[in-house]
Every structure is written in structure tokens, then in C-alpha cells.
N, C-alpha and C. Protein backbone atom coordinates (compact mmCIF):
# COMPACT_ATOMS: atom_id res chain seq x y z
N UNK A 1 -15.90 -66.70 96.20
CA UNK A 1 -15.28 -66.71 97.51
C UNK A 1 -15.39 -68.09 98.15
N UNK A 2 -16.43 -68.78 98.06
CA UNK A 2 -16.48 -70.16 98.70
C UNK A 2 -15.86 -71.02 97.82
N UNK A 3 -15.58 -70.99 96.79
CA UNK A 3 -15.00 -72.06 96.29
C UNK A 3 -13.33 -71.70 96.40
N UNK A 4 -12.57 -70.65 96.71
CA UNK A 4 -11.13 -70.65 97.09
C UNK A 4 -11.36 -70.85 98.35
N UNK A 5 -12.17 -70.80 99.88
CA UNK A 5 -12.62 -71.41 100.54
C UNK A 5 -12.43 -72.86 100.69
N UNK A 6 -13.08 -73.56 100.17
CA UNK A 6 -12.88 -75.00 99.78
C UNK A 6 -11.48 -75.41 99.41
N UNK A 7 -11.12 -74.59 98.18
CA UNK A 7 -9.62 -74.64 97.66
C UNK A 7 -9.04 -75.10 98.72
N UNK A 8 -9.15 -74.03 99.63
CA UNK A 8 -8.05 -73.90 100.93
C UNK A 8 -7.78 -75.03 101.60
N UNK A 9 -9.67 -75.49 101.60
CA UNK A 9 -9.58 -76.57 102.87
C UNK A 9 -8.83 -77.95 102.40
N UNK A 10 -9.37 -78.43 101.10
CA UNK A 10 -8.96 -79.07 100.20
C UNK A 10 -7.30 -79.15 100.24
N UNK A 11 -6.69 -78.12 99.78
CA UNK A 11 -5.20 -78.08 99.71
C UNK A 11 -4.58 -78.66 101.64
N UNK A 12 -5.29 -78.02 102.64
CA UNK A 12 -4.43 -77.73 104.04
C UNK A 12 -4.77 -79.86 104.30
N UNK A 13 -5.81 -80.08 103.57
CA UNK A 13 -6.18 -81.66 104.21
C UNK A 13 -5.14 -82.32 103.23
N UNK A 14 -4.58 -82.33 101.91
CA UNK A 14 -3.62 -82.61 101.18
C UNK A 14 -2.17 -82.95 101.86
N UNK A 15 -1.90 -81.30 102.14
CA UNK A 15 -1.02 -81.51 103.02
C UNK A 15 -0.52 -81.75 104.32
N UNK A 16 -1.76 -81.88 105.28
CA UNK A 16 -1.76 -83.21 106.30
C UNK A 16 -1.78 -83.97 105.78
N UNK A 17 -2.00 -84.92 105.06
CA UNK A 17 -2.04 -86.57 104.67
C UNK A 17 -0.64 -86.42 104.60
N UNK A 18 -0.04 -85.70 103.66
CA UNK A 18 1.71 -85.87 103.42
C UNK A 18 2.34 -86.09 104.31
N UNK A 19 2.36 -84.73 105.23
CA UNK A 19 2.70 -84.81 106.09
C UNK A 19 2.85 -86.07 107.44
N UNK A 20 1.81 -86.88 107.82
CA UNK A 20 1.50 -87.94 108.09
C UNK A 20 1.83 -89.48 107.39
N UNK A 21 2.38 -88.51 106.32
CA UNK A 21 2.71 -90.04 105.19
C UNK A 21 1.91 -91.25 104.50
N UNK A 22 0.70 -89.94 104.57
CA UNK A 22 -0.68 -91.14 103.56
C UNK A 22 -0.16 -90.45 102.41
N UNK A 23 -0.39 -91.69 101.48
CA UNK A 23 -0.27 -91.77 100.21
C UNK A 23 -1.70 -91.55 99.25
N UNK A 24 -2.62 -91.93 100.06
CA UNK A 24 -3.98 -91.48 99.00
C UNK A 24 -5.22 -90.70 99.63
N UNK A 25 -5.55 -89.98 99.09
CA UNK A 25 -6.69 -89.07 99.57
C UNK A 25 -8.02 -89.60 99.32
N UNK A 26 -8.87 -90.04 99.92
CA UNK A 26 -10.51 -90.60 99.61
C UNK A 26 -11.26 -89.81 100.01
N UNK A 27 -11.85 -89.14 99.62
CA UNK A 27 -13.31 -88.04 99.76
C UNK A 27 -15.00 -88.47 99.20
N UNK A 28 -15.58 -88.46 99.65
CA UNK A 28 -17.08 -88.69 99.52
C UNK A 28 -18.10 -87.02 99.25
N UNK A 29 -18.87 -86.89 98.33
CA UNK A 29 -19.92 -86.17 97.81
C UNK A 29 -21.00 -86.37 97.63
N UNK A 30 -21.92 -85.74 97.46
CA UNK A 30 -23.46 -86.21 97.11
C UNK A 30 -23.46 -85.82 95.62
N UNK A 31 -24.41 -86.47 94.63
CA UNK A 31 -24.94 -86.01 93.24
C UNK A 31 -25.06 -84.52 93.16
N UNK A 32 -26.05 -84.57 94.49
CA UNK A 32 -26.46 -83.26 94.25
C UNK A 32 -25.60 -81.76 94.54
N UNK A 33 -24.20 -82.19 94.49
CA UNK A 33 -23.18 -81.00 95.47
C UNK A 33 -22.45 -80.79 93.81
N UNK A 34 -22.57 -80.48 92.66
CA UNK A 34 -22.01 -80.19 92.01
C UNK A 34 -20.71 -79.27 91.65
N UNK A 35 -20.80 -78.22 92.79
CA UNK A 35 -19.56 -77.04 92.91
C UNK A 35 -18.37 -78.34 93.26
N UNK A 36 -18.79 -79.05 95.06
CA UNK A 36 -17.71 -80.27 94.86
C UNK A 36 -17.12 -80.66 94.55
N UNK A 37 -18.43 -81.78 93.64
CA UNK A 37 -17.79 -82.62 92.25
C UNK A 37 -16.73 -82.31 91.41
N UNK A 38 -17.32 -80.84 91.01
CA UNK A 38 -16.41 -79.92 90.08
C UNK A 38 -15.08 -79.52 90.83
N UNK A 39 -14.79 -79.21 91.93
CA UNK A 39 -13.38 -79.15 92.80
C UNK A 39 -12.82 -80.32 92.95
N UNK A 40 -13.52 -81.05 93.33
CA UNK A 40 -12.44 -82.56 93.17
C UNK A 40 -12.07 -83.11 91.97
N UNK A 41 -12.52 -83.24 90.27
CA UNK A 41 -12.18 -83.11 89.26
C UNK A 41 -11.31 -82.25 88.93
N UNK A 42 -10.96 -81.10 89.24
CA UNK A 42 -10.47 -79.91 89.00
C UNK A 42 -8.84 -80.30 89.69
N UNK A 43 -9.02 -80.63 90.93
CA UNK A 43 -7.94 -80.97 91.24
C UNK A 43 -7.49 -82.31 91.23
N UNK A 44 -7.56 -82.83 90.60
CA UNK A 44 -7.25 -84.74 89.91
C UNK A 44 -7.50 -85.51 90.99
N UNK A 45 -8.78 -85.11 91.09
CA UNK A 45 -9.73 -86.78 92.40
C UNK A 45 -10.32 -87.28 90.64
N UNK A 46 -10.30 -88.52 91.03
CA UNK A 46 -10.82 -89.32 90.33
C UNK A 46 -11.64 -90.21 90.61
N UNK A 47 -12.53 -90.41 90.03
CA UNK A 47 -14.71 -91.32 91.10
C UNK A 47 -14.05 -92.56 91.15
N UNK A 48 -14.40 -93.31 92.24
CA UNK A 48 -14.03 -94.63 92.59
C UNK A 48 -14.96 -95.17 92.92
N UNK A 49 -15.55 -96.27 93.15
CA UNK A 49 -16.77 -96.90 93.16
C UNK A 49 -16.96 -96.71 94.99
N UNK A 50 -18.12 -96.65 95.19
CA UNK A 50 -18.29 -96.33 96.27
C UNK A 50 -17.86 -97.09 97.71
N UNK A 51 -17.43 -96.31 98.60
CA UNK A 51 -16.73 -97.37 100.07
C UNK A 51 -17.39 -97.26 100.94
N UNK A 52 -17.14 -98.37 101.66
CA UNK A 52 -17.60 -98.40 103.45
C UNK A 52 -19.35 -98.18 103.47
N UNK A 53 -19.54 -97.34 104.38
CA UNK A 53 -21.07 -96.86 104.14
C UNK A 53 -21.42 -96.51 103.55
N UNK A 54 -20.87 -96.26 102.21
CA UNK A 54 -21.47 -95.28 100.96
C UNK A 54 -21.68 -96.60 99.99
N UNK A 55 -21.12 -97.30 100.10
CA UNK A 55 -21.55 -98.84 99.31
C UNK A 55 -23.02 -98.81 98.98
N UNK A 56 -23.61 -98.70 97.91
CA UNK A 56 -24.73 -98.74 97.62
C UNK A 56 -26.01 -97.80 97.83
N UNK A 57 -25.02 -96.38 98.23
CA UNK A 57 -26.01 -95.53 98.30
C UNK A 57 -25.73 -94.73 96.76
N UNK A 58 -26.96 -94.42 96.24
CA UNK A 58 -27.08 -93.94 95.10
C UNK A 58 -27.00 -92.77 95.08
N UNK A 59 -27.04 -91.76 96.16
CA UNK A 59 -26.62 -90.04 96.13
C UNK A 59 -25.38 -90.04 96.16
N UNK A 60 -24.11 -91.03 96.29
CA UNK A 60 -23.13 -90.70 96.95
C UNK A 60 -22.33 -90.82 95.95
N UNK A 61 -21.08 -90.07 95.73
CA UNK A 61 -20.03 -90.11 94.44
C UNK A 61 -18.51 -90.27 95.61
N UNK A 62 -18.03 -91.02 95.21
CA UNK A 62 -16.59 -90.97 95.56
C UNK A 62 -15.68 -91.04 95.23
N UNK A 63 -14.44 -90.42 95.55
CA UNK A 63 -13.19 -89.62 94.88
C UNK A 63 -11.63 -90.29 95.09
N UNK A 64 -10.74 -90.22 95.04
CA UNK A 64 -9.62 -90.58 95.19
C UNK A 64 -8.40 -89.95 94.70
N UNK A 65 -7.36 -89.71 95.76
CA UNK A 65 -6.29 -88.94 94.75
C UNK A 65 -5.00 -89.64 95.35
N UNK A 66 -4.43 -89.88 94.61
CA UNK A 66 -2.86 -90.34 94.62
C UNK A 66 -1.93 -89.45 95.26
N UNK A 67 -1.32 -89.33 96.29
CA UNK A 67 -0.81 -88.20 96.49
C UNK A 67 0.44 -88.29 96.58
């Protein structure tokens, strides 16, 4: 149930960006959030080296999707 949950939220923030006319999606995770990880892989985020404040923090994984 929480992970079509997520699905949801995941998909409705997708399609605001479109809508708005962003072209790429950037999301941030921790190591330790594995369900996440596994949803943003699942739906073609791909790890990007880490941004902004997450620059050099070592819990932090970050994502990217082309949209």
C-alpha cells in the first residue's frame, strides 16, 4: 500500500513539472531509504552525483529524470 502511495506521489510531481514545462526531475534520498531508491530506479531516475547541500554528504543518493 505505501509504495503505490509513493507511486502516486511520484507520478502527480511528474506531471506538475510538465505541466510547468520543466524538463528534468531531481530528487534526493538517504542510503538508508531503500524502498525509495528502489522506486526511483524502477521508474528511470538515474544517481547523479550529489547537488547543492547534499554535496558531500555521504547518506545522501541523488536521482534525475529526463522528462
Amino acid at each position: 500500500m505505501r509504495f503505490r502511495i509513493a507511486y502516486t506521489i511520484l507520478k502527480a510531481l511528474e506531471t506538475w513539472c510538465k505541466e510547468l514545462d520543466i524538463k528534468k526531475c531531481v530528487l534526493e534520498t538517504g542510503k538508508n531509504q531503500p524502498e525509495a531508491i528502489a522506486l526511483y530506479k524502477k521508474n528511470h531516475y538515474n544517481i547523479i552525483p550529489n547537488f547543492g547541500k547534499y554535496e558531500g554528504v555521504e547518506n545522501s543518493v541523488c536521482f534525475e529524470k529526463e522528462l
